[in-house]
N, C-alpha and C. Protein backbone atom coordinates (compact mmCIF):
# COMPACT_ATOMS: atom_id res chain seq x y z
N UNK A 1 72.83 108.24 132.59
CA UNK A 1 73.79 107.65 131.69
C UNK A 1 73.06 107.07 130.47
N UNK A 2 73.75 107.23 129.26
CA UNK A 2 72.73 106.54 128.41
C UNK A 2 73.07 105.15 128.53
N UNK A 3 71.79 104.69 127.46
CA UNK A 3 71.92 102.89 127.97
C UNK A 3 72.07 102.54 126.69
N UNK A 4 73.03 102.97 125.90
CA UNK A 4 74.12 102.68 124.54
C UNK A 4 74.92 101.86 125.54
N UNK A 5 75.81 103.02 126.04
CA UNK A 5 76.61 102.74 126.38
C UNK A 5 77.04 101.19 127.35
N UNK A 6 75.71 101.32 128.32
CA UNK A 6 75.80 100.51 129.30
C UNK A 6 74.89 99.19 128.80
N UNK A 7 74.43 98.98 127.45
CA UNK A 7 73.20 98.38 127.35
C UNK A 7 73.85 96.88 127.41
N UNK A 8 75.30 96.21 127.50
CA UNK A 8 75.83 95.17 127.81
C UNK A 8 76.21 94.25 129.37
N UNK A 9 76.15 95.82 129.74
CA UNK A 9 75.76 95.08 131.49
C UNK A 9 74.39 94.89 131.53
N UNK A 10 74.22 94.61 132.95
CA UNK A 10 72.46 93.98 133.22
C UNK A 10 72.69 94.97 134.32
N UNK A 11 71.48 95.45 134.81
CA UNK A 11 71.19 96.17 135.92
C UNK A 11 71.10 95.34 136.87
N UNK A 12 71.46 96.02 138.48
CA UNK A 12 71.70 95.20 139.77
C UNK A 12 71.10 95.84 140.13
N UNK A 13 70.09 95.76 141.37
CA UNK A 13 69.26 95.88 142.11
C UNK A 13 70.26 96.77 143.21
N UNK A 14 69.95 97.36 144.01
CA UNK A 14 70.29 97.36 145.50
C UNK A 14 70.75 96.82 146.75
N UNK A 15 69.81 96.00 146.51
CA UNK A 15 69.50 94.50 147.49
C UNK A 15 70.73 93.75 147.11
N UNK A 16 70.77 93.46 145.55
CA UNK A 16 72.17 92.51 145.23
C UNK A 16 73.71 92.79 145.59
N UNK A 17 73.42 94.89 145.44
CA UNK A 17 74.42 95.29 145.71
C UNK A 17 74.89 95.15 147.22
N UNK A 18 73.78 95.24 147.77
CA UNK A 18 74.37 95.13 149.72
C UNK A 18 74.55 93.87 149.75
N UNK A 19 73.88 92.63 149.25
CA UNK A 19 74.38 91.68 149.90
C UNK A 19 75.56 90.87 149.11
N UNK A 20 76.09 91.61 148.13
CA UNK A 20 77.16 91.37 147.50
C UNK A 20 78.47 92.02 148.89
N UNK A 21 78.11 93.38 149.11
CA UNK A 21 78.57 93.76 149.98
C UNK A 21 79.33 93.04 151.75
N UNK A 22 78.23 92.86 152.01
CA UNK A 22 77.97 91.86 153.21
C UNK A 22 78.81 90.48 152.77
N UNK A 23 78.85 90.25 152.11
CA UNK A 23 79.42 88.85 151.53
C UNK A 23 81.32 89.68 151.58
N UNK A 24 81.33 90.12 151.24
CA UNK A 24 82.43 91.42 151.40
C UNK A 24 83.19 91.78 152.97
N UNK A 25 82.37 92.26 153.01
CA UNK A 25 82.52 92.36 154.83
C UNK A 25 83.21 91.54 156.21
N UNK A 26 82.59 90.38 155.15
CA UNK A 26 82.88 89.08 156.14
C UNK A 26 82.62 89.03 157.69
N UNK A 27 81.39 89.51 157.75
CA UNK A 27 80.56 89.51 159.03
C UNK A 27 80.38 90.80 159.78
N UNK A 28 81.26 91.88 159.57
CA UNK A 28 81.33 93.35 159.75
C UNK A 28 79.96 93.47 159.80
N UNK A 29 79.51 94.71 160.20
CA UNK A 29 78.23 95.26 160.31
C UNK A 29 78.55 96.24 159.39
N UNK A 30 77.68 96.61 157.84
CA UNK A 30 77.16 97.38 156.98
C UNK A 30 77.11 98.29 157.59
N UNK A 31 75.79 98.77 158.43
CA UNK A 31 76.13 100.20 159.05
C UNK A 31 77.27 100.93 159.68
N UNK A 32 77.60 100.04 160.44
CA UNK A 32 79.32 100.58 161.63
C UNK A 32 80.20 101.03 160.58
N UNK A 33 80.26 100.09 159.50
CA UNK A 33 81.57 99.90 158.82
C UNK A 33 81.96 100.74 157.27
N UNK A 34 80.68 100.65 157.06
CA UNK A 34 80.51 101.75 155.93
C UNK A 34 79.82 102.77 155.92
N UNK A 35 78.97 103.08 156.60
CA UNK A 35 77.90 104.57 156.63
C UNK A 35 78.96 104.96 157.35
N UNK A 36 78.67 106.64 157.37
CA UNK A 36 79.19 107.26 158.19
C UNK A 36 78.28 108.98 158.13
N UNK A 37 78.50 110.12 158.74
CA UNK A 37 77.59 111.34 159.09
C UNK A 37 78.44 112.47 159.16
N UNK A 38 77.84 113.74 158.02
CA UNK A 38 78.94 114.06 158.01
C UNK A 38 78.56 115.51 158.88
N UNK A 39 79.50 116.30 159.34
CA UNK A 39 79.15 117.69 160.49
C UNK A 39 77.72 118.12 160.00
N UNK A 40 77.36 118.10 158.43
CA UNK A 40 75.94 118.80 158.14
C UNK A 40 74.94 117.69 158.39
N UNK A 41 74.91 116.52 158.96
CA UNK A 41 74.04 115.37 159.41
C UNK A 41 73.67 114.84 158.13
N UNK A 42 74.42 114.89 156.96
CA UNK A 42 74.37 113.61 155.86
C UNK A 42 75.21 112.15 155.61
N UNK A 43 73.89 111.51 155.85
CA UNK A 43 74.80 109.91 155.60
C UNK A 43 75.21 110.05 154.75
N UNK A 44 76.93 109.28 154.26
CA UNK A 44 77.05 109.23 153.32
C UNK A 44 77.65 107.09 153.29
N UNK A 45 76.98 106.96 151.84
CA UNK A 45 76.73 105.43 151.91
C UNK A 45 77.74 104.99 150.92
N UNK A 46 78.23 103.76 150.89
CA UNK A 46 78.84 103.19 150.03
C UNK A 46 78.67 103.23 148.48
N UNK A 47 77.58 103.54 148.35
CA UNK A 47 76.84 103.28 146.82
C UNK A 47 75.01 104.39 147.07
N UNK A 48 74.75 104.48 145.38
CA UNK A 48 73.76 105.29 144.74
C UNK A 48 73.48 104.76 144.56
N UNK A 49 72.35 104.31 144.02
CA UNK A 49 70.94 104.59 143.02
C UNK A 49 70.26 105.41 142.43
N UNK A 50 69.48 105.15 141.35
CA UNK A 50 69.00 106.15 140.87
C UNK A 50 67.25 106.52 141.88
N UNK A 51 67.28 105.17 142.48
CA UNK A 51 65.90 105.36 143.70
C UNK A 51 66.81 106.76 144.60
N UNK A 52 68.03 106.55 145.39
CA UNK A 52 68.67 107.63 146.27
C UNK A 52 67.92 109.42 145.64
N UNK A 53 67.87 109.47 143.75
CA UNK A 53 68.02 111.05 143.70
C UNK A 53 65.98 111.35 143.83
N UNK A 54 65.14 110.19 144.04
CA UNK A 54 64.32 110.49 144.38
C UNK A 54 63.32 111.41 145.06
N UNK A 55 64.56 111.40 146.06
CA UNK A 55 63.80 111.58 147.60
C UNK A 55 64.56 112.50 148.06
N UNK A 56 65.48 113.49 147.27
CA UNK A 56 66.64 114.25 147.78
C UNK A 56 66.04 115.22 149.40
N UNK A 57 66.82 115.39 149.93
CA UNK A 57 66.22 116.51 151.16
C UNK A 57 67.68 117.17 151.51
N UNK A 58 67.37 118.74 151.39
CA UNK A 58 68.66 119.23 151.55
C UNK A 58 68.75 119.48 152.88
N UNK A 59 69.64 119.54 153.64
CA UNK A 59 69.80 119.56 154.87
C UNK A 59 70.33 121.34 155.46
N UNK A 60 69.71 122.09 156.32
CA UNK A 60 69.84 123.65 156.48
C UNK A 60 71.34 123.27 157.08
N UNK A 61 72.04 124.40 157.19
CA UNK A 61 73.04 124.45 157.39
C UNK A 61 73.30 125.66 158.32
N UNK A 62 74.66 125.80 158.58
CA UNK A 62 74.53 126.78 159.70
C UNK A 62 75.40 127.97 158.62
N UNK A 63 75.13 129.05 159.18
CA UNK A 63 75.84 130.22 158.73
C UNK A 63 77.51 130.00 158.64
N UNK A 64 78.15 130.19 157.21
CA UNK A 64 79.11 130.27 157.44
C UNK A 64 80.18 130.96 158.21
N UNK A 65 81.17 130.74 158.51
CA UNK A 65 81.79 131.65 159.89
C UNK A 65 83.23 131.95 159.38
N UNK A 66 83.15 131.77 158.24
CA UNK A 66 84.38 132.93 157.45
C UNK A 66 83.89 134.17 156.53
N UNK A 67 84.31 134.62 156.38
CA UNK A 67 84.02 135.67 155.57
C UNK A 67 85.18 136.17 154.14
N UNK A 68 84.79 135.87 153.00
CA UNK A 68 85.04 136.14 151.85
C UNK A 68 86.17 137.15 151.30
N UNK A 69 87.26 137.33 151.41
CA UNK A 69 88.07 138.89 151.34
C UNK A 69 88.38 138.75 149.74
N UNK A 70 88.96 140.25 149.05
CA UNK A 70 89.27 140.80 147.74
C UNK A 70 89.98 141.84 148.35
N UNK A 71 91.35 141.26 147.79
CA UNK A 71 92.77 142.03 147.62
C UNK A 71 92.16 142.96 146.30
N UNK A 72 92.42 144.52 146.72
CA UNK A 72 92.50 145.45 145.69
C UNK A 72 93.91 146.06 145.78
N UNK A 73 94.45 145.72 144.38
CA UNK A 73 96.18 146.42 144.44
C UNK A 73 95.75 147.89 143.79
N UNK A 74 96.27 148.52 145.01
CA UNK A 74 96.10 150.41 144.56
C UNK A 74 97.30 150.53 144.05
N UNK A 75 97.04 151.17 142.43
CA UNK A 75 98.14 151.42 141.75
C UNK A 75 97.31 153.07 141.39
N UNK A 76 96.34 153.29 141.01
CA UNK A 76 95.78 154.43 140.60
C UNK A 76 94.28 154.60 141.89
N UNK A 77 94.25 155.97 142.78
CA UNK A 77 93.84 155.85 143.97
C UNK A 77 92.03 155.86 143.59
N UNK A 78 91.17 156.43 142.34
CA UNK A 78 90.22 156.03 141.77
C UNK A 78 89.73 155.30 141.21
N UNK A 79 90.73 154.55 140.73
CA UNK A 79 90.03 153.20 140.40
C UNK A 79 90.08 152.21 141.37
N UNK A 80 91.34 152.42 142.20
CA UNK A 80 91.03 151.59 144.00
C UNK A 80 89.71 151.56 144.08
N UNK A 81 89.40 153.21 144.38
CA UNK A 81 88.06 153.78 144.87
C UNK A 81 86.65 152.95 144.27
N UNK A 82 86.77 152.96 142.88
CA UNK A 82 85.71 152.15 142.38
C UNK A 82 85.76 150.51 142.28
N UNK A 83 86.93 150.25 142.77
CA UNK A 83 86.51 148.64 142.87
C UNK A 83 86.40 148.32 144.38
N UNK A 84 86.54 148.98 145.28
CA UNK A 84 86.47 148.94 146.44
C UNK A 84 85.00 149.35 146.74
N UNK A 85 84.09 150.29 145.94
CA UNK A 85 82.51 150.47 145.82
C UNK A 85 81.77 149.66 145.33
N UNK A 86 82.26 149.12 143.91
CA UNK A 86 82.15 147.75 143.76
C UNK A 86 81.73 146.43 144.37
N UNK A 87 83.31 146.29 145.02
CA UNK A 87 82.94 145.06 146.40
C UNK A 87 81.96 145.13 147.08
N UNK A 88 81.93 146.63 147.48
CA UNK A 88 80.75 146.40 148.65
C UNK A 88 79.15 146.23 147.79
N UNK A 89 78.87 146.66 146.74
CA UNK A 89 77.85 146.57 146.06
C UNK A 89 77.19 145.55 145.96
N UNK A 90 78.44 144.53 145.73
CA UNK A 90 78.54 143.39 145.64
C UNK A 90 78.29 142.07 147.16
N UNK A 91 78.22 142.98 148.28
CA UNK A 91 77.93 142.43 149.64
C UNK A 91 79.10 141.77 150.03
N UNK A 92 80.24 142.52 149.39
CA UNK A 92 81.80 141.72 149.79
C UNK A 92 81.84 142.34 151.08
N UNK A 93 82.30 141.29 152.55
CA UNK A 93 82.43 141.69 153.24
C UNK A 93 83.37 141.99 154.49
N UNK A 94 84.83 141.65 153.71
CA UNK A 94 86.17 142.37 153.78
C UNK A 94 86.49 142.21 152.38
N UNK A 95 87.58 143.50 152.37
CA UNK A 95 88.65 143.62 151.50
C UNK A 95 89.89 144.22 151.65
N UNK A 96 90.99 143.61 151.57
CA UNK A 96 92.41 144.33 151.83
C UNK A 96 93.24 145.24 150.68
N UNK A 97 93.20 146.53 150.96
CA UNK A 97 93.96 147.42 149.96
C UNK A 97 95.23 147.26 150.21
N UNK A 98 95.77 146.75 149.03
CA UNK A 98 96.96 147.03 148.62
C UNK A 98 98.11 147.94 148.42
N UNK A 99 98.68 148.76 149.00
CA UNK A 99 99.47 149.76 148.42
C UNK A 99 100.66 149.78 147.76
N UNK A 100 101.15 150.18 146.44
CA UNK A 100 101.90 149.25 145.93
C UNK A 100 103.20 150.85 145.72
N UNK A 101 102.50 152.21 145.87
CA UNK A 101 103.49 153.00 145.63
C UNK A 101 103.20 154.00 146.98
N UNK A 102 103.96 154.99 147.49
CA UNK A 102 103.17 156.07 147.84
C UNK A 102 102.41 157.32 147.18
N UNK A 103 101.22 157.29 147.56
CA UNK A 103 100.06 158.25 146.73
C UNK A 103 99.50 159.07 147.73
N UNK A 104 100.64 159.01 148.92
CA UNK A 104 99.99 160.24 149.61
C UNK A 104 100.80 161.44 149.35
N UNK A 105 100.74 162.32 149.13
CA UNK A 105 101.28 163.57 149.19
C UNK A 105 101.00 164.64 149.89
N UNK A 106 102.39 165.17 150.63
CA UNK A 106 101.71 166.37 152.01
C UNK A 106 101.99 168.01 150.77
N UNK A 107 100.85 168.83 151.27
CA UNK A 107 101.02 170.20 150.60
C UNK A 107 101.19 170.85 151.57
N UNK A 108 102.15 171.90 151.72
CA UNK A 108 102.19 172.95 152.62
C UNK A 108 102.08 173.96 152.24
């Protein structure tokens, strides 16, 4: 943030901020009451700092367990064809064709 903007406040510490907090609380426990963990095992805390983007650590994650789909509306059956080659080029890994007329035709 620039410090134009902010250069009329005073900076607060951390420390001031939790025990501003705690004063807040009114005897609650800080941890119980405000941390919490989220399915990817990140605390997430009441408040930042600019000490917090320090020390970042990204946390691995598990494989996602949906998979991505692209509606192709077949109106012309080659250009279906090429956006449906496309997708996959692309590592799309469903896609639902659309059929919007019939484009099959029987010859006898």
């Amino acid at each position: 943030m620039s410090k134009f903007l902010f250069s009329e406040f005073e900076e607060t510490s951390p420390s001031a901020w939790k025990q501003k907090i705690q004063v807040d609380l009114k005897g609650a426990d800080y941890n119980d009451t405000l941390l919490y963990t989220t399915k990817e095992g990140i605390t997430v805390k009441p408040f930042y700092t600019k000490e917090d983007r320090t020390n970042l650590k990204v946390a691995a994650t598990q494989k996602a367990s949906y998979n991505i789909c692209q509606t192709i509306l077949i109106v012309d059956d080659k250009e279906a064809n090429n956006l449906a080659i496309d997708a996959l080029k692309e590592e799309l890994i469903q896609f639902n064709l659309l059929l919007t007329k019939n484009l099959i035709t029987k010859q006898y």
